[in-house]
PDB file of N, CA and C in Angstrom:
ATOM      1  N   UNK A   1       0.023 -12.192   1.783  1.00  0.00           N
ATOM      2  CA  UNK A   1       0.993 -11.542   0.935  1.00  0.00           C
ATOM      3  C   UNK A   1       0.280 -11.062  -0.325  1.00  0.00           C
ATOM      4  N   UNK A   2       0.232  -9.700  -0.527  1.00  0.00           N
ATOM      5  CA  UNK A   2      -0.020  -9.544  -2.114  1.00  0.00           C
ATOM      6  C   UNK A   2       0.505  -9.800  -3.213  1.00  0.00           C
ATOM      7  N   UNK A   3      -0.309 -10.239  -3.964  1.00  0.00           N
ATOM      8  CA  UNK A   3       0.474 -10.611  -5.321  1.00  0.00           C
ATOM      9  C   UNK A   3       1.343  -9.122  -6.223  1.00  0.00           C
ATOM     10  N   UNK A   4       2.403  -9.609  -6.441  1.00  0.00           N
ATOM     11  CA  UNK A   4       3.075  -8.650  -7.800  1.00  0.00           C
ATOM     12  C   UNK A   4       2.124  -7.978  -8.184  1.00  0.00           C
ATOM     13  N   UNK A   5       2.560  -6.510  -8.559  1.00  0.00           N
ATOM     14  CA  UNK A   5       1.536  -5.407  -9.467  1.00  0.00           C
ATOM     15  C   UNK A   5       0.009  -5.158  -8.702  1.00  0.00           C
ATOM     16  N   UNK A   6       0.365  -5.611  -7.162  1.00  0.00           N
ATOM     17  CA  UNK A   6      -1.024  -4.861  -6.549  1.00  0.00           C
ATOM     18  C   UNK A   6      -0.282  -3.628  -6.348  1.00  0.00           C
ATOM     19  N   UNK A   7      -1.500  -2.573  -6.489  1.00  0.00           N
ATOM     20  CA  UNK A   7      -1.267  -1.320  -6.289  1.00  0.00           C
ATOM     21  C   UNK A   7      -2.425  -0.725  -4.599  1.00  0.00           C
ATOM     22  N   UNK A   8      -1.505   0.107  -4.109  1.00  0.00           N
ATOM     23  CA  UNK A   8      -1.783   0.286  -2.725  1.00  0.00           C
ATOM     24  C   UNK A   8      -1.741   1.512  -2.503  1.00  0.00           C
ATOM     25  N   UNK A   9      -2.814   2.226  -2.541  1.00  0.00           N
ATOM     26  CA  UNK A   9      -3.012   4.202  -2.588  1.00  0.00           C
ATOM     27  C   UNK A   9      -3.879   4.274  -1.130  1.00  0.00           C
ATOM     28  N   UNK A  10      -2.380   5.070  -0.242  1.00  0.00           N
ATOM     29  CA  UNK A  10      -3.522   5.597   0.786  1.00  0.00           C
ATOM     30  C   UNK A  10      -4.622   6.927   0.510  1.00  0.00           C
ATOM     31  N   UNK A  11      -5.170   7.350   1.080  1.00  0.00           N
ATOM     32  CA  UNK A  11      -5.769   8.991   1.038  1.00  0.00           C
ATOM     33  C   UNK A  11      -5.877   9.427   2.361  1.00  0.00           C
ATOM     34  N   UNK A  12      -5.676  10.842   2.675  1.00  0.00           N
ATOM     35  CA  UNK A  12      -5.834  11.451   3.624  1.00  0.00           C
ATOM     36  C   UNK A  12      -6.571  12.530   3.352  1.00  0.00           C
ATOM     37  N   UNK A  13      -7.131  12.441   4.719  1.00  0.00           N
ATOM     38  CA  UNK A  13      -7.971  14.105   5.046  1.00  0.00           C
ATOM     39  C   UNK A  13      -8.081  15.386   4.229  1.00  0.00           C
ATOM     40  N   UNK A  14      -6.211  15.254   3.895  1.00  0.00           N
ATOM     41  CA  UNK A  14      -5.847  16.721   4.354  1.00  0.00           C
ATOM     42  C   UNK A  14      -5.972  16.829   2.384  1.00  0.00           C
ATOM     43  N   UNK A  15      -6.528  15.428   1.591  1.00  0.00           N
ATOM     44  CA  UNK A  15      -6.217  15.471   0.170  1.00  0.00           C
ATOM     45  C   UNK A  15      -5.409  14.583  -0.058  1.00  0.00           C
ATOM     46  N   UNK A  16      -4.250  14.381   0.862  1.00  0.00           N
ATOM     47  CA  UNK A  16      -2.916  13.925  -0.245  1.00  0.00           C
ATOM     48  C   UNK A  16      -3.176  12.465  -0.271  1.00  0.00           C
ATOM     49  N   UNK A  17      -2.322  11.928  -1.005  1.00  0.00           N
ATOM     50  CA  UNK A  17      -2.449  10.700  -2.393  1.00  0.00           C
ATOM     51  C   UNK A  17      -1.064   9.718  -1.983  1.00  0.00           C
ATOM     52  N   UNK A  18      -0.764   8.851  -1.456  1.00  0.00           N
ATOM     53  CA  UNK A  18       0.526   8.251  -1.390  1.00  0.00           C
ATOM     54  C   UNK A  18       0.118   6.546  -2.437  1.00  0.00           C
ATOM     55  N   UNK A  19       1.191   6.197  -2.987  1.00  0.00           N
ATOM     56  CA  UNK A  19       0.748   5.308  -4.006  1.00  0.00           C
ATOM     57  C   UNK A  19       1.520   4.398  -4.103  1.00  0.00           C
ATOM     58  N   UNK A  20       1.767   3.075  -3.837  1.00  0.00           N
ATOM     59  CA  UNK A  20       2.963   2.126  -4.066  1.00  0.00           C
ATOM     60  C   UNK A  20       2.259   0.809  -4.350  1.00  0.00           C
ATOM     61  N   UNK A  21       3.428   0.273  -5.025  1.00  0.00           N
ATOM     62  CA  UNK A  21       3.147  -1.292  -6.258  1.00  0.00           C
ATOM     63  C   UNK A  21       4.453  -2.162  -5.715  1.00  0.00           C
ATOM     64  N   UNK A  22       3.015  -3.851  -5.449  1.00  0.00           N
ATOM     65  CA  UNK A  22       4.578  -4.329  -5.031  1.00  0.00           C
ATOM     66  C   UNK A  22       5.291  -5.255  -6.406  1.00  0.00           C
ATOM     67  N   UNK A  23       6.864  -4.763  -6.397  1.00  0.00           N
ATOM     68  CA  UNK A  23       7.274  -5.468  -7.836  1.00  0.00           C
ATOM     69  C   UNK A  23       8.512  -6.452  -7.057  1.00  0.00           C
ATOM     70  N   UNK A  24       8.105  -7.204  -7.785  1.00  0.00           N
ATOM     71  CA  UNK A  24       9.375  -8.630  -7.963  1.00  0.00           C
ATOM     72  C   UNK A  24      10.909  -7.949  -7.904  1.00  0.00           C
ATOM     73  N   UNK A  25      11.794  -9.061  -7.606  1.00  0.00           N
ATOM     74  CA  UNK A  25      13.292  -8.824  -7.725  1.00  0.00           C
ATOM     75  C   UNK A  25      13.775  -7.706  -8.541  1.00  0.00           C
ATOM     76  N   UNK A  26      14.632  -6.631  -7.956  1.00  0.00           N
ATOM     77  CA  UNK A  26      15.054  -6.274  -9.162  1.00  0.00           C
ATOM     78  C   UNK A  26      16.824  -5.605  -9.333  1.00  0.00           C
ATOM     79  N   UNK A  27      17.232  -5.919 -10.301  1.00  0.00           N
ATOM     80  CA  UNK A  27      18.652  -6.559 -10.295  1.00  0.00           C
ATOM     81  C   UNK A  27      19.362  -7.578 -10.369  1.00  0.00           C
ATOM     82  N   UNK A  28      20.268  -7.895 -10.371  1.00  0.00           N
ATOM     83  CA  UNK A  28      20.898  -9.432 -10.484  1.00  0.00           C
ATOM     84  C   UNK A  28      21.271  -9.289  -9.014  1.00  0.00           C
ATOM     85  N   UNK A  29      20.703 -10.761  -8.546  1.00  0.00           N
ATOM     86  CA  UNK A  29      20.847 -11.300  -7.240  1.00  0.00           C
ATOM     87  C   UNK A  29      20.369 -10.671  -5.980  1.00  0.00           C
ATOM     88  N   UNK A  30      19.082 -10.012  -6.564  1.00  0.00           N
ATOM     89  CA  UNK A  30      18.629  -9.007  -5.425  1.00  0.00           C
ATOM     90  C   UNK A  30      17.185  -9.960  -4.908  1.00  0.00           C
ATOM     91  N   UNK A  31      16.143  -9.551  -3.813  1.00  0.00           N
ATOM     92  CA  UNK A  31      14.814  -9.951  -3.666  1.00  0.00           C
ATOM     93  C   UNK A  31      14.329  -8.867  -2.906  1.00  0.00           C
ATOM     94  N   UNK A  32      12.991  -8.406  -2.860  1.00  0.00           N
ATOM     95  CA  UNK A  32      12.692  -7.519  -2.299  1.00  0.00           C
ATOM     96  C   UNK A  32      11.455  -8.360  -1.468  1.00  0.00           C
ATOM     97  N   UNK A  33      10.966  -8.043  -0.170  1.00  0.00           N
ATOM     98  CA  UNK A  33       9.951  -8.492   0.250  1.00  0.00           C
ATOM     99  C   UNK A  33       8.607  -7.896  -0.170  1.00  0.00           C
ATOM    100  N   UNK A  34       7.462  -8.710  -0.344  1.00  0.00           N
ATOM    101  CA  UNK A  34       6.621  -8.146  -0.457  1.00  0.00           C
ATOM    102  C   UNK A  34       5.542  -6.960   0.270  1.00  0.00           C
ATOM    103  N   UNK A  35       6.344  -5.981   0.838  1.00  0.00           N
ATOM    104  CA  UNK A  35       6.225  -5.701   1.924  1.00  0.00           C
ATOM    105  C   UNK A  35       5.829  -3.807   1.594  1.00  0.00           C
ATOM    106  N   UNK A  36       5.072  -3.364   2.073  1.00  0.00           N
ATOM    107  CA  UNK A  36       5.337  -1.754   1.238  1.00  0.00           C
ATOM    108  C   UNK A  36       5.216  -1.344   2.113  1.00  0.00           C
ATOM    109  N   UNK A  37       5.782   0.281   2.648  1.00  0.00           N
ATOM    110  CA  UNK A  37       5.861   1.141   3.575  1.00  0.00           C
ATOM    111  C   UNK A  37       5.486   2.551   3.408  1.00  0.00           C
ATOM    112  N   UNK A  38       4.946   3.572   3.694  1.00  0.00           N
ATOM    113  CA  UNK A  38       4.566   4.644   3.704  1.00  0.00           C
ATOM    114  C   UNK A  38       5.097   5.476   4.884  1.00  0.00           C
ATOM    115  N   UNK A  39       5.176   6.268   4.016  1.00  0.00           N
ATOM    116  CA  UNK A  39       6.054   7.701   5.618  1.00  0.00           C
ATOM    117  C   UNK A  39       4.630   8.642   5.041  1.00  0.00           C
ATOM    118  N   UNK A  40       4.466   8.901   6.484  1.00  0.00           N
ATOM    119  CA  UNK A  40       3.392   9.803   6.636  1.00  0.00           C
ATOM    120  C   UNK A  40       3.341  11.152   7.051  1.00  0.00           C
ATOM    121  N   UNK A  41       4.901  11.068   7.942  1.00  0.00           N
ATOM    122  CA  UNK A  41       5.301  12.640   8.756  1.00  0.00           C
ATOM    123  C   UNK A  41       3.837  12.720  10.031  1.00  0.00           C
ATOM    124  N   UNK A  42       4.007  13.979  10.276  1.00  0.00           N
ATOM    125  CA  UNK A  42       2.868  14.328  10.995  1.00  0.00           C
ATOM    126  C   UNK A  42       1.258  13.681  11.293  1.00  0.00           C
ATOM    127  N   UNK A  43       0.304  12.475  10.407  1.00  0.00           N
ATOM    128  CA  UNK A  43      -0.791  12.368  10.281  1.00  0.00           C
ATOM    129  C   UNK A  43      -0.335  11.571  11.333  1.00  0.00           C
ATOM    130  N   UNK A  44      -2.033  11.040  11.722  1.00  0.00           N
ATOM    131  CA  UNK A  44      -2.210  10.352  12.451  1.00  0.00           C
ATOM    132  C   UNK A  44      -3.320   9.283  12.133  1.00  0.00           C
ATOM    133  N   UNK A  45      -3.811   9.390  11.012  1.00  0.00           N
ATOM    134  CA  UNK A  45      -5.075   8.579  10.144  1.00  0.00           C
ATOM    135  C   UNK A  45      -4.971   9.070   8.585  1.00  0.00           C
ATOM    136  N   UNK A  46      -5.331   7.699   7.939  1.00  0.00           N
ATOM    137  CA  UNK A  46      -5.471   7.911   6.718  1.00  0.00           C
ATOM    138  C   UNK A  46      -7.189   7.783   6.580  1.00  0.00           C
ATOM    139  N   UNK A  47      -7.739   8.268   5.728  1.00  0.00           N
ATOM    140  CA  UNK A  47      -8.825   8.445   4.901  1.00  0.00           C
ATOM    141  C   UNK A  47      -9.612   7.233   5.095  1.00  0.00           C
ATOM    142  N   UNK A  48      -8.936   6.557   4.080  1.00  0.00           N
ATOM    143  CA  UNK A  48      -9.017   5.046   3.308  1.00  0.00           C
ATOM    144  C   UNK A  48      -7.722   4.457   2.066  1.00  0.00           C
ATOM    145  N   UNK A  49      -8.120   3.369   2.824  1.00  0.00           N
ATOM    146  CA  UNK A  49      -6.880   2.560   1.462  1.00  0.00           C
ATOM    147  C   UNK A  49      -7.490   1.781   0.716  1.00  0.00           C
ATOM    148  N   UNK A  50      -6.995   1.878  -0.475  1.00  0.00           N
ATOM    149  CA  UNK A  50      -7.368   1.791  -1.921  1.00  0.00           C
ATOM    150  C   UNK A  50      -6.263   0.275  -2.560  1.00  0.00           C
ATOM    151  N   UNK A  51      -7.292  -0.613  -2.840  1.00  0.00           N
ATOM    152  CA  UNK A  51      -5.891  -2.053  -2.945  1.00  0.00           C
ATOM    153  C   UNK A  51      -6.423  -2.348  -4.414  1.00  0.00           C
ATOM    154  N   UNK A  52      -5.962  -2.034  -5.449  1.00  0.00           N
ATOM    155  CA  UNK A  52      -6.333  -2.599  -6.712  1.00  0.00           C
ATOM    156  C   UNK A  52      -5.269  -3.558  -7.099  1.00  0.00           C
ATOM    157  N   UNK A  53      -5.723  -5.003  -7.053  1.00  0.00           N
ATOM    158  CA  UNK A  53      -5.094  -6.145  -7.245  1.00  0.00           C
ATOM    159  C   UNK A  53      -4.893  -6.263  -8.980  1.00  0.00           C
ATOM    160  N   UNK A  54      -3.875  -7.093  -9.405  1.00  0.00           N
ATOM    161  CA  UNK A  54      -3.546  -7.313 -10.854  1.00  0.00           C
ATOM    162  C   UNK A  54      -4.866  -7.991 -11.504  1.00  0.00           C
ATOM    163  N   UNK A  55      -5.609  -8.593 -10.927  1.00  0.00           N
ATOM    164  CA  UNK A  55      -6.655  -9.014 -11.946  1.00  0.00           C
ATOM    165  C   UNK A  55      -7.739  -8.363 -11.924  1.00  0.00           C
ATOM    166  N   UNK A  56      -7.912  -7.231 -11.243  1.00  0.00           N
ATOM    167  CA  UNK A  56      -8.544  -5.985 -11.458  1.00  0.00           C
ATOM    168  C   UNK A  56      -9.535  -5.944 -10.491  1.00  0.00           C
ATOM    169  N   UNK A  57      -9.355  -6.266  -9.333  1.00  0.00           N
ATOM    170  CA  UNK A  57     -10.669  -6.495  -8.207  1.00  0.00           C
ATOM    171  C   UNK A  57     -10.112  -5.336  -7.372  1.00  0.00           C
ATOM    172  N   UNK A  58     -11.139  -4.657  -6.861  1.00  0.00           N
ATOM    173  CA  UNK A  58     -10.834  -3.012  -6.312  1.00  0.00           C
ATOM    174  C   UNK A  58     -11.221  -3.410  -4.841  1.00  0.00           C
ATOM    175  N   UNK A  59     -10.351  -3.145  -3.706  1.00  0.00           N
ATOM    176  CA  UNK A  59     -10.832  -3.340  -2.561  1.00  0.00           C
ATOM    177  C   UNK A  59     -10.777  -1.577  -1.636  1.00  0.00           C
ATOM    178  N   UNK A  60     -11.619  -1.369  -0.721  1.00  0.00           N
ATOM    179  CA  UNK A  60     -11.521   0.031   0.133  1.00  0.00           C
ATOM    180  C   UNK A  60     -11.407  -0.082   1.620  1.00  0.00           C
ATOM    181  N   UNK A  61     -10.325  -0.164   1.734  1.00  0.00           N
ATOM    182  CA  UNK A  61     -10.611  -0.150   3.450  1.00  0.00           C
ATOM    183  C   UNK A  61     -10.690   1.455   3.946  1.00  0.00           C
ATOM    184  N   UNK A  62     -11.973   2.066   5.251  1.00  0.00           N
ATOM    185  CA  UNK A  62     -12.362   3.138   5.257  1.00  0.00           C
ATOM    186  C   UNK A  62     -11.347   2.981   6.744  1.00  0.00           C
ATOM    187  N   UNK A  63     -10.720   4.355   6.759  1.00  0.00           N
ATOM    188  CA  UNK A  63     -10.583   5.125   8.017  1.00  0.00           C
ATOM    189  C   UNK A  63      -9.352   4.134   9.070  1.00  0.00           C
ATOM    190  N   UNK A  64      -8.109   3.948   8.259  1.00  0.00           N
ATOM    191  CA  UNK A  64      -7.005   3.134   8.823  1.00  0.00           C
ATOM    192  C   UNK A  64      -6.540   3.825   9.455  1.00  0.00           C
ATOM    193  N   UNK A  65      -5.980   3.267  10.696  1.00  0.00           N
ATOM    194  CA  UNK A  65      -4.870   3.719  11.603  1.00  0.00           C
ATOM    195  C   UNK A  65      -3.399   3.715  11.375  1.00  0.00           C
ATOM    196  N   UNK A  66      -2.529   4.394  11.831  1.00  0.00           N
ATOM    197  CA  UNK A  66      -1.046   4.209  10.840  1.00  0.00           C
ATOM    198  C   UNK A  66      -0.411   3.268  12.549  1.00  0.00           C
ATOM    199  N   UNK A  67       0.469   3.992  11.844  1.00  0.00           N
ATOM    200  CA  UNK A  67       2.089   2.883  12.766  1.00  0.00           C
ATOM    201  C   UNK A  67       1.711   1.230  13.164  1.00  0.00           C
ATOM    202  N   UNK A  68       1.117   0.576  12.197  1.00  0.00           N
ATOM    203  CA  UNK A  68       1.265  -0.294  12.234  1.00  0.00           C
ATOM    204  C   UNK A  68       1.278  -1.144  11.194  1.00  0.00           C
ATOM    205  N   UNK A  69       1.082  -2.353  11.149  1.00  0.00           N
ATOM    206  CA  UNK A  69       1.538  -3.512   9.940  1.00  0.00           C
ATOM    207  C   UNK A  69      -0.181  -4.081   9.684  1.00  0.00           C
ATOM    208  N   UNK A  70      -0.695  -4.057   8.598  1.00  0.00           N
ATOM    209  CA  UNK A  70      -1.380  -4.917   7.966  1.00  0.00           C
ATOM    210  C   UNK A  70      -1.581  -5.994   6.820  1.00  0.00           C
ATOM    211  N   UNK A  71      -1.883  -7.097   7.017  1.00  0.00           N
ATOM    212  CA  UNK A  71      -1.888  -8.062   6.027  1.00  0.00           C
ATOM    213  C   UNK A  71      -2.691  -7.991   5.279  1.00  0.00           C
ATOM    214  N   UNK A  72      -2.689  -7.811   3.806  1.00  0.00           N
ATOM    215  CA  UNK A  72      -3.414  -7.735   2.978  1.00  0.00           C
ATOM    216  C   UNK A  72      -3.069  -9.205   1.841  1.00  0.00           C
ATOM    217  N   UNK A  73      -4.211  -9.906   1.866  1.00  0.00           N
ATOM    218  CA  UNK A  73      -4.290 -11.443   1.003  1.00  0.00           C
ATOM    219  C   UNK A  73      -4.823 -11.483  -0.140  1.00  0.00           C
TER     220      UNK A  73
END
């Protein structure tokens, strides 16, 4: 599970940039899972993913496959 305020930027081929942060509860009486999702439309591979964790450690994974689920710790 990633911790709060990791930030998670795919890249693709084609240029484009998709970018999501996972944040804590929000609302009264709400929870969100730590869980992030990307719509991709048409691709079929991303670039590389980009995991910059809250205490500032930069990770790159090269050349991911989509439609599926990965655990990131």
């Amino acid at each position: 599970m990633a911790a709060i305020g990791t930030r998670i930027s795919l890249e693709t081929d084609q240029g484009t940039s998709y970018t999501r942060v996972v944040i804590g509860s929000v609302g009264t009486m709400t929870d969100q899972a730590p869980e992030l999702s990307f719509g991709l439309g048409e691709l079929d591979q991303v670039r590389r993913v980009i995991i910059q964790r809250p205490n500032g450690q930069t990770e790159i994974i090269s050349a991911s496959h989509i439609n599926q689920k990965t655990a990131i710790n």
